[in-house]
C-alpha atoms as a PDB file:
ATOM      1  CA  UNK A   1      -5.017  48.945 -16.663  1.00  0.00           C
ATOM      2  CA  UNK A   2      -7.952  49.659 -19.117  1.00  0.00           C
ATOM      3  CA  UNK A   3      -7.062  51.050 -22.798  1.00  0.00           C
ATOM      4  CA  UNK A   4      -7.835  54.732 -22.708  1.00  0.00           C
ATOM      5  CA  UNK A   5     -10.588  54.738 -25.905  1.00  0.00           C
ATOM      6  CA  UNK A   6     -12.809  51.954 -23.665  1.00  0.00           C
ATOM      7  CA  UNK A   7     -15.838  52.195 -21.655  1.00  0.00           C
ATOM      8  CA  UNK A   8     -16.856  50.005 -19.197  1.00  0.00           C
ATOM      9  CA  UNK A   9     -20.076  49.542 -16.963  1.00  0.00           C
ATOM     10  CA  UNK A  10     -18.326  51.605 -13.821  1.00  0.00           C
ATOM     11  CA  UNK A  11     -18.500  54.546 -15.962  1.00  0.00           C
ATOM     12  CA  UNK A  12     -21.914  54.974 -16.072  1.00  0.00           C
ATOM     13  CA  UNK A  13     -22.764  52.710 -12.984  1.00  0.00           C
ATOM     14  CA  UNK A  14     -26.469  53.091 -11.707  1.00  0.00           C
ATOM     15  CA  UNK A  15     -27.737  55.550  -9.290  1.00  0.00           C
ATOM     16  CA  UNK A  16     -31.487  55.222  -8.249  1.00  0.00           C
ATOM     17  CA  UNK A  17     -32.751  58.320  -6.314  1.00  0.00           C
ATOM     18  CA  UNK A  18     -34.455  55.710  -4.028  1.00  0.00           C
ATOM     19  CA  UNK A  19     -31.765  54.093  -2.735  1.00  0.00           C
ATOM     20  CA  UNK A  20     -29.197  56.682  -1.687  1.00  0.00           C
ATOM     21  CA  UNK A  21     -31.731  59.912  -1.285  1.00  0.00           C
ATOM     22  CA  UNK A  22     -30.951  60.291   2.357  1.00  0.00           C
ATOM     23  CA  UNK A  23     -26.962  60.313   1.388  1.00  0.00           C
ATOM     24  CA  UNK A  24     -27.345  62.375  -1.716  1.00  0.00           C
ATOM     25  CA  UNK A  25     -29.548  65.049   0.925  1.00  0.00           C
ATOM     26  CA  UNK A  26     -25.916  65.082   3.688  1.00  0.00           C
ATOM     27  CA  UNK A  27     -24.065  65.239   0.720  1.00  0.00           C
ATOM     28  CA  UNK A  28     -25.797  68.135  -0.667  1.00  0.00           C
ATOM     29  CA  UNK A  29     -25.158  70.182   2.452  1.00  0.00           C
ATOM     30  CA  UNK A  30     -21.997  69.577   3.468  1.00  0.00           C
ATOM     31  CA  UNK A  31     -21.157  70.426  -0.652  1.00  0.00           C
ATOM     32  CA  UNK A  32     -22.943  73.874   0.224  1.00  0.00           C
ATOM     33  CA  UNK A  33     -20.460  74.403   3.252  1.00  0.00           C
ATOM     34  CA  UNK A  34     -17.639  73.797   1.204  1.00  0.00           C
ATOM     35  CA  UNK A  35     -19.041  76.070  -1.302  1.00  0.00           C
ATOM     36  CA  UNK A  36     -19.818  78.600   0.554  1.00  0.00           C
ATOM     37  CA  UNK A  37     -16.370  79.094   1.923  1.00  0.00           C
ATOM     38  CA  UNK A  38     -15.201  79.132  -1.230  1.00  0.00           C
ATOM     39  CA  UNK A  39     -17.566  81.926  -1.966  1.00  0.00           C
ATOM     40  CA  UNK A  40     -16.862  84.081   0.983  1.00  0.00           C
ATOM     41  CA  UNK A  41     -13.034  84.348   0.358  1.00  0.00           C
ATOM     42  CA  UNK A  42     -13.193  84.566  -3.837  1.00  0.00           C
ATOM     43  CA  UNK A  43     -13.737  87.934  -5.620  1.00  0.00           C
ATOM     44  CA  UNK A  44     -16.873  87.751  -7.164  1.00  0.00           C
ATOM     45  CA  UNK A  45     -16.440  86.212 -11.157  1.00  0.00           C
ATOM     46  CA  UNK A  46     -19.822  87.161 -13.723  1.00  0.00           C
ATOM     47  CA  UNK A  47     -22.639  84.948 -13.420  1.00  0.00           C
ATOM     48  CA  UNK A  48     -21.305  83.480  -9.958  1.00  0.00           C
ATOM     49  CA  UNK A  49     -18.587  81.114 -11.760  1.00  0.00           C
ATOM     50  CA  UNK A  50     -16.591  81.862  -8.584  1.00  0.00           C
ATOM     51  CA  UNK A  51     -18.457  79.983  -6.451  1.00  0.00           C
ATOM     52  CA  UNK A  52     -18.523  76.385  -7.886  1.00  0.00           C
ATOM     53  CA  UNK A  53     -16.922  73.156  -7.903  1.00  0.00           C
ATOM     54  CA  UNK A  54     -14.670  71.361 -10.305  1.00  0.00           C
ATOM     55  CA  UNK A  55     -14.885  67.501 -10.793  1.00  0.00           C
ATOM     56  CA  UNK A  56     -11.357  65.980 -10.644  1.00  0.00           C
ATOM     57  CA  UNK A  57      -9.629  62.429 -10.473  1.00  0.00           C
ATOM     58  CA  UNK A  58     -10.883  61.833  -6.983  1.00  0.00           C
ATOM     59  CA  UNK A  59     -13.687  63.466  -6.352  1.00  0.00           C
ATOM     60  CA  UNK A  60     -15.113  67.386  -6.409  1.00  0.00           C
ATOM     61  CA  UNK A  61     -12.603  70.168  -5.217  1.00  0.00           C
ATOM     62  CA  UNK A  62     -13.009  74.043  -4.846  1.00  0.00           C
ATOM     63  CA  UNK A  63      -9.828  75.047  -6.604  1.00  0.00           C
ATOM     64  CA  UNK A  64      -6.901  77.061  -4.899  1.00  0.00           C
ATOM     65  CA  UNK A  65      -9.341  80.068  -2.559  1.00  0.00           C
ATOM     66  CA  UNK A  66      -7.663  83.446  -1.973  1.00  0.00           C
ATOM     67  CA  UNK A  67      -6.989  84.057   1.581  1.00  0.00           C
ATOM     68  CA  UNK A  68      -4.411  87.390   1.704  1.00  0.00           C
ATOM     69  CA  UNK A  69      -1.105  86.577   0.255  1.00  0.00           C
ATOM     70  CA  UNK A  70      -1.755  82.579   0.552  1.00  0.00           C
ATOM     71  CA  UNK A  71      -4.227  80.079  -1.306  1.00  0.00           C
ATOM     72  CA  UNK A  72      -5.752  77.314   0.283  1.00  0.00           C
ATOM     73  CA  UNK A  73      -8.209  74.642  -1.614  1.00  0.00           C
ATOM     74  CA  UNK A  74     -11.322  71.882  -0.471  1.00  0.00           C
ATOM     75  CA  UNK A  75     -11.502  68.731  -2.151  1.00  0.00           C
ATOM     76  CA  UNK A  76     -13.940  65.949  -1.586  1.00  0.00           C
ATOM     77  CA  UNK A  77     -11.927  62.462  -2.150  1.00  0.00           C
ATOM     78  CA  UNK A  78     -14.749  59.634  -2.945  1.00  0.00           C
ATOM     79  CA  UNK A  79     -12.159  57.104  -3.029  1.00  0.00           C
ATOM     80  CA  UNK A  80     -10.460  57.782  -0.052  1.00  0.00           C
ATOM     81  CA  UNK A  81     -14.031  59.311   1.569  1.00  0.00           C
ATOM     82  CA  UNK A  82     -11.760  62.541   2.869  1.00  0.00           C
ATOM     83  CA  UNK A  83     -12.818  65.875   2.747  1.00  0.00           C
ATOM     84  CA  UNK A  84      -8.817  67.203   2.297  1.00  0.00           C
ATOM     85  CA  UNK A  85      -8.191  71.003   3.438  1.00  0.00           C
ATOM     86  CA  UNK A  86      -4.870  72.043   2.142  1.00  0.00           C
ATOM     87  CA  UNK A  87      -2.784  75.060   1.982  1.00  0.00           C
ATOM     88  CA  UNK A  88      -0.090  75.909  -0.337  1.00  0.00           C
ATOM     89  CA  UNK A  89       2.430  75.584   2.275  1.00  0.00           C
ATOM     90  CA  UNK A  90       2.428  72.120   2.099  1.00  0.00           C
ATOM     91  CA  UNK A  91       0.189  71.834   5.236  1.00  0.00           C
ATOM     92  CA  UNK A  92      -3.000  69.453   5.253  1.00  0.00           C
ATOM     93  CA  UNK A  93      -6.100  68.259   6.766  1.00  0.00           C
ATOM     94  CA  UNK A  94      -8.649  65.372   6.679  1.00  0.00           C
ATOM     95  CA  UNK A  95     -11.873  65.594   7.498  1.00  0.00           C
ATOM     96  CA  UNK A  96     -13.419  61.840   6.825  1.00  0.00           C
ATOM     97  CA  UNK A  97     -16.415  61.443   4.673  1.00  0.00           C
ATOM     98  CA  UNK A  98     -18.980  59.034   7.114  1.00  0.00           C
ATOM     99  CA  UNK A  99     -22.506  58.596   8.664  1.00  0.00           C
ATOM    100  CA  UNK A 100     -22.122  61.899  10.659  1.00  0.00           C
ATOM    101  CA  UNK A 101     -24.204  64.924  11.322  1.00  0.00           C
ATOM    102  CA  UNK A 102     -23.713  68.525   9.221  1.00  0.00           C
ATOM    103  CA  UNK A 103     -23.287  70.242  12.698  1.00  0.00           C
ATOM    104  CA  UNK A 104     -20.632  67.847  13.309  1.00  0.00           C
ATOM    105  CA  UNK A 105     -18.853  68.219   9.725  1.00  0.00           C
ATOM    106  CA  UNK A 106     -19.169  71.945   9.555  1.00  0.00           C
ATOM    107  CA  UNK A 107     -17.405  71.647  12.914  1.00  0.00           C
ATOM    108  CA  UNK A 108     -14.643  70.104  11.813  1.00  0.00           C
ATOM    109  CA  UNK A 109     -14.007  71.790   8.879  1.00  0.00           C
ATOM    110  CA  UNK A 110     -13.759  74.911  10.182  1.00  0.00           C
ATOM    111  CA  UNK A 111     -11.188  72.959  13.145  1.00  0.00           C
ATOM    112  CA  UNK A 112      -9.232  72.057  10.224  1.00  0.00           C
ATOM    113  CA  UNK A 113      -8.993  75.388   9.007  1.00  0.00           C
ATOM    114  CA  UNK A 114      -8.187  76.749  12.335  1.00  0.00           C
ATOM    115  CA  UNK A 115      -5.268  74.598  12.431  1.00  0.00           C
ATOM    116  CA  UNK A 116      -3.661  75.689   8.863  1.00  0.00           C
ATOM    117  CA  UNK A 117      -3.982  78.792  10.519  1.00  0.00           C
ATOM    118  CA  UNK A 118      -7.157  80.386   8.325  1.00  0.00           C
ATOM    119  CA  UNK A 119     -10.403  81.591   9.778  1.00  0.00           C
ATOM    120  CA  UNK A 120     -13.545  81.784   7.313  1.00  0.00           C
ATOM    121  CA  UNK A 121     -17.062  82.884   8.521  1.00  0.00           C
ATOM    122  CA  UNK A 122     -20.065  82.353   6.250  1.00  0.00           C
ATOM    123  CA  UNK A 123     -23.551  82.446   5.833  1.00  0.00           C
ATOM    124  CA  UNK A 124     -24.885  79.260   7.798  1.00  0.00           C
ATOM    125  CA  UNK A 125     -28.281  79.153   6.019  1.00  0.00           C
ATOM    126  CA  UNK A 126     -28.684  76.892   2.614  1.00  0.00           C
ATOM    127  CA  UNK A 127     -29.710  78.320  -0.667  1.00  0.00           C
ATOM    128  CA  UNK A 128     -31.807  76.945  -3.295  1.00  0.00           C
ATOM    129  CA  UNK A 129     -33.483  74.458  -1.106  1.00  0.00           C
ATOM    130  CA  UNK A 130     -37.184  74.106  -0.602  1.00  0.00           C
ATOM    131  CA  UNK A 131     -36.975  74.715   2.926  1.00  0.00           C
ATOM    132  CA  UNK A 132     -33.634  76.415   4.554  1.00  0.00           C
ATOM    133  CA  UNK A 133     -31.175  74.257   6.857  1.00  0.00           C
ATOM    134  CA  UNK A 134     -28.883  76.348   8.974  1.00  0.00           C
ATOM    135  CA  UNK A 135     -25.382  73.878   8.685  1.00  0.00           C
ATOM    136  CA  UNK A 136     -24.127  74.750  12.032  1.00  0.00           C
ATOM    137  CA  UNK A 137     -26.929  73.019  13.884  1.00  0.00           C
ATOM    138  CA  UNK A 138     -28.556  70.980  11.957  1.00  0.00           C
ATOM    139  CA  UNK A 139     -28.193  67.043  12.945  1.00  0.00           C
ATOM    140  CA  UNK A 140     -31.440  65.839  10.771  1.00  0.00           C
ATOM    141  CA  UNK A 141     -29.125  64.754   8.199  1.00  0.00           C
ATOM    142  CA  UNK A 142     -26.308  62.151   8.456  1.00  0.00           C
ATOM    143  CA  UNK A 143     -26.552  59.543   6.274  1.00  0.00           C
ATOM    144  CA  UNK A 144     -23.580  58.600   3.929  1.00  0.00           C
ATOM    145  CA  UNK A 145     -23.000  55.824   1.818  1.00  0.00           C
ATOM    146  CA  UNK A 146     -19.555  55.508   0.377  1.00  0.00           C
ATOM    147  CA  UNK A 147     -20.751  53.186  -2.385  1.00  0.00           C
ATOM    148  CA  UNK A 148     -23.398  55.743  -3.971  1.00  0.00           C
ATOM    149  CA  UNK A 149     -20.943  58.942  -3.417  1.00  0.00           C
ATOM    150  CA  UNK A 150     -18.441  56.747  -5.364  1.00  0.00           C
ATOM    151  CA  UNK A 151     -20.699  56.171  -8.137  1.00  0.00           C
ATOM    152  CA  UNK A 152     -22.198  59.581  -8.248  1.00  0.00           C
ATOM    153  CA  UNK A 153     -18.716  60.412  -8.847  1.00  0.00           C
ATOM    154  CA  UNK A 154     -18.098  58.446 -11.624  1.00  0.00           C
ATOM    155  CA  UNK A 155     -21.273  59.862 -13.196  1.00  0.00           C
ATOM    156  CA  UNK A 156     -19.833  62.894 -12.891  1.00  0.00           C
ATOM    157  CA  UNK A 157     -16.168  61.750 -14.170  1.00  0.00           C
ATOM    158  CA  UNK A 158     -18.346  60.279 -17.482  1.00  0.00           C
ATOM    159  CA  UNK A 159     -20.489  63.486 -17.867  1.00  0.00           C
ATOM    160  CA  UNK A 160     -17.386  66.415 -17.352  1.00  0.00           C
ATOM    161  CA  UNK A 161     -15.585  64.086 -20.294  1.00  0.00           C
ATOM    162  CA  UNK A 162     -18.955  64.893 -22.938  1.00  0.00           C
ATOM    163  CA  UNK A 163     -19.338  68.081 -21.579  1.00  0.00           C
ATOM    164  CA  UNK A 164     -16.160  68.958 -22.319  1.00  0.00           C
ATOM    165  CA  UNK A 165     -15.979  68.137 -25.329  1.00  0.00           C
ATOM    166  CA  UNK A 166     -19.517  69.529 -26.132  1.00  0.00           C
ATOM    167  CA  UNK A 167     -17.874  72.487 -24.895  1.00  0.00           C
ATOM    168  CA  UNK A 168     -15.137  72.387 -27.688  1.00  0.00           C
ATOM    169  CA  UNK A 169     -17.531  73.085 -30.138  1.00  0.00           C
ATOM    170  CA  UNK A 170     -18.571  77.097 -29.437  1.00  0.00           C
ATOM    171  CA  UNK A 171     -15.912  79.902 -30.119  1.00  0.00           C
ATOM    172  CA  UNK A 172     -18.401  81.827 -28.278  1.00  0.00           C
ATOM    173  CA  UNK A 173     -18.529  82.977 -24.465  1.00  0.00           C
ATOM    174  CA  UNK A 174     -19.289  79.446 -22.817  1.00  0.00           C
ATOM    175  CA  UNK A 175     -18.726  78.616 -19.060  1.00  0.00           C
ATOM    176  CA  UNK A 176     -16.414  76.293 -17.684  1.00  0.00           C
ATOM    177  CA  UNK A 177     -17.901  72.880 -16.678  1.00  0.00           C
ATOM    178  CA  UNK A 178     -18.613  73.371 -13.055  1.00  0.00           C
ATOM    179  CA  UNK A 179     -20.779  71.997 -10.622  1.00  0.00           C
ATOM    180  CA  UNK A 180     -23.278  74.122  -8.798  1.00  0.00           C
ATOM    181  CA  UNK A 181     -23.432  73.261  -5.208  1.00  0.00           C
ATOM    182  CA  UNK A 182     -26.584  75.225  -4.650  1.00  0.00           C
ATOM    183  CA  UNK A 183     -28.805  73.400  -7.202  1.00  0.00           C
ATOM    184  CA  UNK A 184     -26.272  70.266  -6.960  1.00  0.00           C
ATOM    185  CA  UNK A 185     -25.715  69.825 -10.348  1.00  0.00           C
ATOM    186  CA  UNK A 186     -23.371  69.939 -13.145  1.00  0.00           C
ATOM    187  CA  UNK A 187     -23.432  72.728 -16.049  1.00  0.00           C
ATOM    188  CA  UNK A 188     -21.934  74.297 -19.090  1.00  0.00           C
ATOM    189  CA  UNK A 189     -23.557  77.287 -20.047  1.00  0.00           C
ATOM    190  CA  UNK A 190     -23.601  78.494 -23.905  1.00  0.00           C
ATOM    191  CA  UNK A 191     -24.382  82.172 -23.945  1.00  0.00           C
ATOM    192  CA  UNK A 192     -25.638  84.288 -27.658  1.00  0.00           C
ATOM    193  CA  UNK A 193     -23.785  87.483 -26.608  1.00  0.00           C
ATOM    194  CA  UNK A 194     -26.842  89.663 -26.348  1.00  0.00           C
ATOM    195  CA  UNK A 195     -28.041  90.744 -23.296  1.00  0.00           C
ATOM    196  CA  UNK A 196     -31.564  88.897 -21.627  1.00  0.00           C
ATOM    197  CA  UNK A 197     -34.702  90.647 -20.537  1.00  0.00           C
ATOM    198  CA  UNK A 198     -34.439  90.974 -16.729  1.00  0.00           C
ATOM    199  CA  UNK A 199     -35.339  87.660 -14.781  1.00  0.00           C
ATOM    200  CA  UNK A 200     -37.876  87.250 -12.710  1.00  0.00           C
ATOM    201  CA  UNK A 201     -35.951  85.710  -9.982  1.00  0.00           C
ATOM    202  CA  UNK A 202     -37.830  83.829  -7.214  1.00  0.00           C
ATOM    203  CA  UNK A 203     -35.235  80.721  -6.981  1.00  0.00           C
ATOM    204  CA  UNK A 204     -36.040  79.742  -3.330  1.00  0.00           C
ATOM    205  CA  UNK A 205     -33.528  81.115  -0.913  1.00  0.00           C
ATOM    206  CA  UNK A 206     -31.667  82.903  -3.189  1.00  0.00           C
ATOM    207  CA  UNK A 207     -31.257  86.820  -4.074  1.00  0.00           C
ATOM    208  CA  UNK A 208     -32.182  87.785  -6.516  1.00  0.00           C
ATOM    209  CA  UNK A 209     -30.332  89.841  -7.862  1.00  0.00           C
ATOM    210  CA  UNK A 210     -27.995  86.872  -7.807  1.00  0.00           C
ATOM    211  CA  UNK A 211     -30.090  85.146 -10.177  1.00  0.00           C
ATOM    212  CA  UNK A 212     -30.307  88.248 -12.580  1.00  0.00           C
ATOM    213  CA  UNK A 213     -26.853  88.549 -12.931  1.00  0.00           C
ATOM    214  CA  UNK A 214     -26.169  84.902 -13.412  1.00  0.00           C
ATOM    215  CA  UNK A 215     -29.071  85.534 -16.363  1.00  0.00           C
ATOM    216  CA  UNK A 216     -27.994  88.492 -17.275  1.00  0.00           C
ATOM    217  CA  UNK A 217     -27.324  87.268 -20.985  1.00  0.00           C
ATOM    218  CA  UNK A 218     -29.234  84.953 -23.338  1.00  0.00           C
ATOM    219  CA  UNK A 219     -28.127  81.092 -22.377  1.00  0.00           C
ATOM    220  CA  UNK A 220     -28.430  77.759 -23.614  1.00  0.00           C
ATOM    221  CA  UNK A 221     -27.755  75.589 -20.797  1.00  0.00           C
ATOM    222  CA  UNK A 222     -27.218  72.159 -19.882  1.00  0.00           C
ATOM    223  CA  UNK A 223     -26.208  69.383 -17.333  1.00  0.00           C
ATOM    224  CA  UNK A 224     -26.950  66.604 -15.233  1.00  0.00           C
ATOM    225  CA  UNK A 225     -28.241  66.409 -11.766  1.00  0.00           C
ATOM    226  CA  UNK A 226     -28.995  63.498  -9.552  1.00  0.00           C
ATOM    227  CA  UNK A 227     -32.735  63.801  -9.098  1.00  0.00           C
ATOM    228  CA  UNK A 228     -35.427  65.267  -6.804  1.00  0.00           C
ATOM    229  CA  UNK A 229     -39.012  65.864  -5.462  1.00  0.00           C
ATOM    230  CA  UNK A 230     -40.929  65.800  -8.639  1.00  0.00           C
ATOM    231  CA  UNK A 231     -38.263  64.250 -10.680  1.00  0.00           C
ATOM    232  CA  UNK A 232     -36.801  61.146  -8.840  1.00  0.00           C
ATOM    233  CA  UNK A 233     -34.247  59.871 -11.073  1.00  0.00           C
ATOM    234  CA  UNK A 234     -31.020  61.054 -12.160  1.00  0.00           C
ATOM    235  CA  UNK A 235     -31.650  62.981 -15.470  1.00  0.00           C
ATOM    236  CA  UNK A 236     -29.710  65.452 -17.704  1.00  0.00           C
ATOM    237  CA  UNK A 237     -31.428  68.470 -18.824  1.00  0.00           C
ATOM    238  CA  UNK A 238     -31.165  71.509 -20.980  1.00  0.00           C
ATOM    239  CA  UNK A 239     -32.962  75.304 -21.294  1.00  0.00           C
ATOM    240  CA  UNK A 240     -33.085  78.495 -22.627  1.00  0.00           C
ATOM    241  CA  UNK A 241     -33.327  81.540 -21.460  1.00  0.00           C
ATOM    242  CA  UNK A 242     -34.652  83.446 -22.508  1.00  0.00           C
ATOM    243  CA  UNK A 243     -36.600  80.330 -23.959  1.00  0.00           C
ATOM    244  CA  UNK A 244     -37.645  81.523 -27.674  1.00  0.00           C
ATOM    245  CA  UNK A 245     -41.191  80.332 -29.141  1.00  0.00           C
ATOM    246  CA  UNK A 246     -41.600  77.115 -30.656  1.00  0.00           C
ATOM    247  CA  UNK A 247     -38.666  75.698 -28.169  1.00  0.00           C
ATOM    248  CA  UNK A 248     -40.787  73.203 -26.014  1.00  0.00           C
ATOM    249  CA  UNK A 249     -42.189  71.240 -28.838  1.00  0.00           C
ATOM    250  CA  UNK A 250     -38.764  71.102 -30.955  1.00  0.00           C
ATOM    251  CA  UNK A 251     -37.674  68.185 -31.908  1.00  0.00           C
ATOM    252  CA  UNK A 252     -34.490  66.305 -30.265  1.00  0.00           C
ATOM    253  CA  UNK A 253     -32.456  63.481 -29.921  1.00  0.00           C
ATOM    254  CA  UNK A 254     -32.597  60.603 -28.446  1.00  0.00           C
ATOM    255  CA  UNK A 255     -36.257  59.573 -28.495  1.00  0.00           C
ATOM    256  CA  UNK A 256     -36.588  59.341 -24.740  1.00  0.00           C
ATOM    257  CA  UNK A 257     -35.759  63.276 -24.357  1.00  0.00           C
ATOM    258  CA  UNK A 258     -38.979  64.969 -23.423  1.00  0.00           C
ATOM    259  CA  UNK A 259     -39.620  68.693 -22.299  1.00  0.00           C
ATOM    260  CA  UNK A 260     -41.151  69.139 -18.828  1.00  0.00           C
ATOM    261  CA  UNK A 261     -44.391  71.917 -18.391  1.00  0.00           C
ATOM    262  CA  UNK A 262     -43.360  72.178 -14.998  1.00  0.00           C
ATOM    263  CA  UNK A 263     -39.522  72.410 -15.213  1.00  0.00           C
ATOM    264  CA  UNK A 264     -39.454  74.747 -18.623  1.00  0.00           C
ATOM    265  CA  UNK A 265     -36.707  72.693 -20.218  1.00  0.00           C
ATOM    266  CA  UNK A 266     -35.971  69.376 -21.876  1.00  0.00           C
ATOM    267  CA  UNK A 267     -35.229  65.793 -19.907  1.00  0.00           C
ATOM    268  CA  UNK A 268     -33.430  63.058 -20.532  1.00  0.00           C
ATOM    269  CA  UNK A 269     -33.490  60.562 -18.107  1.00  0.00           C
ATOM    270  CA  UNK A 270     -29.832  58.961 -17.394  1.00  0.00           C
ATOM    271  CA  UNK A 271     -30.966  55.677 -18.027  1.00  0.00           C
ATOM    272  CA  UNK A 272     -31.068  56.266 -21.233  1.00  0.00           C
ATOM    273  CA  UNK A 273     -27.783  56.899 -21.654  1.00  0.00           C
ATOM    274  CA  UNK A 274     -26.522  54.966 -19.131  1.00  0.00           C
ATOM    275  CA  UNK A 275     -27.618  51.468 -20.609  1.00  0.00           C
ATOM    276  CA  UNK A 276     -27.035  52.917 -24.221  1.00  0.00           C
ATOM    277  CA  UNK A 277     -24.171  51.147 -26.598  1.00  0.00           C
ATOM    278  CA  UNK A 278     -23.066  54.242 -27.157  1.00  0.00           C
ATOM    279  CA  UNK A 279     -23.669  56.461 -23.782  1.00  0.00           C
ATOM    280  CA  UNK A 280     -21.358  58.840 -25.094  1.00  0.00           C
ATOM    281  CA  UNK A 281     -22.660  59.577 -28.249  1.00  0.00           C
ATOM    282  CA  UNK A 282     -26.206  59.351 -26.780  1.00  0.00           C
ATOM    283  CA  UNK A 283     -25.457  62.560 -24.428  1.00  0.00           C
ATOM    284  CA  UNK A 284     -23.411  64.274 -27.158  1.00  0.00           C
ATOM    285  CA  UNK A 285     -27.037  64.317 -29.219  1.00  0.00           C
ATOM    286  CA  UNK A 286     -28.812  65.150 -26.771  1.00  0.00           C
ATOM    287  CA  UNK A 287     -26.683  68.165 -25.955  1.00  0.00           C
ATOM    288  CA  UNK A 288     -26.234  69.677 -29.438  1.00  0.00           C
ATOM    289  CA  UNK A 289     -30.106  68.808 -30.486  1.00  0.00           C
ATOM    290  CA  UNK A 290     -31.350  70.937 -27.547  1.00  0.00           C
ATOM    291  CA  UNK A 291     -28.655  73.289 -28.125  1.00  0.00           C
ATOM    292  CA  UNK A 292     -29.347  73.728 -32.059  1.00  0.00           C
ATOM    293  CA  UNK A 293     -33.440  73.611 -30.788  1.00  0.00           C
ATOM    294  CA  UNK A 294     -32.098  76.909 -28.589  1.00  0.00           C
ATOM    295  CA  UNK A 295     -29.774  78.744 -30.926  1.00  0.00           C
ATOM    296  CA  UNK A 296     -32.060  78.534 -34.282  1.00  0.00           C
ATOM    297  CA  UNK A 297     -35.250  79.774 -32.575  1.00  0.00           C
ATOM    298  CA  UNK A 298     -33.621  82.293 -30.475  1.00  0.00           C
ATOM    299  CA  UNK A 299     -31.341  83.336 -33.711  1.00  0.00           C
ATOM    300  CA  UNK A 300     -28.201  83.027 -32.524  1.00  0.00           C
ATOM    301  CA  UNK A 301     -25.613  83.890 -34.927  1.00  0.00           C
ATOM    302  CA  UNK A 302     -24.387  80.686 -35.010  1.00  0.00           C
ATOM    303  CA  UNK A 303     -21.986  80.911 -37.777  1.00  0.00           C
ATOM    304  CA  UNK A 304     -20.009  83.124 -35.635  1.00  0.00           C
ATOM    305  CA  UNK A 305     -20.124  81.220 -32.443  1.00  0.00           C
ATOM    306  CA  UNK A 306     -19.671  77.928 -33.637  1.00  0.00           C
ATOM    307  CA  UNK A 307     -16.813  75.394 -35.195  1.00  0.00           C
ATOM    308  CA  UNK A 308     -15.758  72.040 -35.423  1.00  0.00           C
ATOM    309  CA  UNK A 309     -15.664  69.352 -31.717  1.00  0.00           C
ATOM    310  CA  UNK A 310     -11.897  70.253 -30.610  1.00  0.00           C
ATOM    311  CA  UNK A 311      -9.544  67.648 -31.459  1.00  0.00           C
ATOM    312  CA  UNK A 312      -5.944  66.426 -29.207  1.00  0.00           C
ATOM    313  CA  UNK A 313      -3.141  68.355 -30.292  1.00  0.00           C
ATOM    314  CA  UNK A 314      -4.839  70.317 -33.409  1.00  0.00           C
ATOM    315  CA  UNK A 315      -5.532  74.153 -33.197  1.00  0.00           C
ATOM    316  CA  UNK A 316      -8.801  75.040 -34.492  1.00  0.00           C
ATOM    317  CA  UNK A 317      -8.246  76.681 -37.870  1.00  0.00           C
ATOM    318  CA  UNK A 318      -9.271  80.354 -38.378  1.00  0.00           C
ATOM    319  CA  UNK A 319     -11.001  81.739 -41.192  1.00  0.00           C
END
């Protein structure tokens, strides 16, 4: 058993775009038919928090979905490669994680539901995608490699951990650290308290007045996702929004952050952190730079909305 205060290469194991793209693109779909039963059956939560995913000890689960008087949940298992469908009656389902099409996995998930006795309809077509994929038909997509969903878990096991405790250090309205199934990343979401000019929307296969509610605020944002078109490498990132002058030629931490023209917000290839000493601590700057970069241009208040990184067992003291 490993001491709990140690790190080890597994925790920040590599994860090339290249090599498990076609995976990563199955796996990105059937994560958008999980989601989107979650969404259909949850009341809607501000700035579409009810919709997302929660990394746990196993893998990526929807926490416990209304459905009348009983509560079922979704968890992917990349250990076991199980898709689990359970109830709170005790009953439960497998669906198994393998080279298989999304036709045939949205099939069986909704068989599994069937047979715990709960019936779900949703909308079939994808969202935030360059080009929409309806998931009851398509059978493009079926590749899935339990070695790169394992280790694209563990990034996301190692990333929830800073996050968290990045998290820790606002007394201000802050998300949860959730994962996004639309966009396929992982977030926190720092917000000023004063409301944002009206967004533009125009996020590919999304409403939006979806997107204007979810920006309905001032943010400071930040997470990891595992690559894409245009940026084919895993990479963490982080943006404001509004994004206040002077923000894309601020200067952060580490030295390999960089702000993208075309993205409007700063990169940091995971690389970087990955085969850091410290990978950790090499995150953690990133985040607060970019953050600090974000709050002192936009003028936060950030004597109010800030205090010390949360500690075990010690209540933050109040002034």
């Amino acid at each position: 058993m490993r001491p709990a205060n140690t790190t080890s290469a597994s925790d920040w194991p590599e994860l090339p775009y290249e090599a498990w793209k076609d995976s990563y693109a199955t796996l990105h779909l059937w994560s958008q038919i999980v989601g989107k039963i979650r969404m259909a059956q949850t009341p809607w939560l501000n700035h579409s928090w009810h919709v997302t995913l929660y990394v746990t000890v196993r893998g990526l689960s929807t926490s416990p979905i209304p459905y009348g008087m009983r509560n079922f949940q979704l968890e992917f298992d990349f250990i076991n490669h199980v898709l689990w469908v359970s109830s709170d009656d005790g009953a439960q389902e497998g669906v198994g994680l393998s080279p298989r099409t999304v036709a045939d996995f949205y099939a069986e998930i909704m068989r599994a539901l069937a047979k715990l006795g709960i019936e779900v309809r949703i909308d079939e077509v994808t969202n935030e995608l360059p080009e929409p994929v309806d998931l009851r038909t398509d059978v493009l997509h079926s590749s899935y490699d339990p070695d790169y969903a394992h280790r694209f878990w563990r990034v996301l096991v190692s990333v929830e951990r800073v996050l968290y405790r990045f998290r820790t250090a606002f007394i201000g309205k802050c998300s949860p650290v959730h994962f996004f199934w639309g966009s396929f990343d992982l977030a926190v979401t720092r917000f000023s308290g004063r409301r944002a000019p009206l967004h533009p929307g125009g996020v590919p296969y999304l409403p939006d007045d979806v997107t204007q509610e979810a920006y309905s605020h001032e943010v400071s944002s930040a997470g990891f996702w595992p690559g894409s078109p245009g940026i084919e490498y895993p990479a963490f990132y982080s943006y404001a929004y509004p994004e206040p002058p002077g923000f894309a030629s601020a200067s952060v931490r580490p030295n390999e952050a960089f702000y993208s023209d075309t993205l409007h917000e700063f990169i940091l290839p995971y690389d970087a952190v990955r085969t850091a000493e410290d990978p950790d601590r090499v995150l953690m700057d990133f985040l607060m730079s970019t953050y600090e970069a974000a709050a002192s241009l936009g003028n936060w208040d950030r004597a109010a909305l800030e205090c010390a990184i949360g500690v075990p067992g010690k209540s933050r003291p109040v002034r």
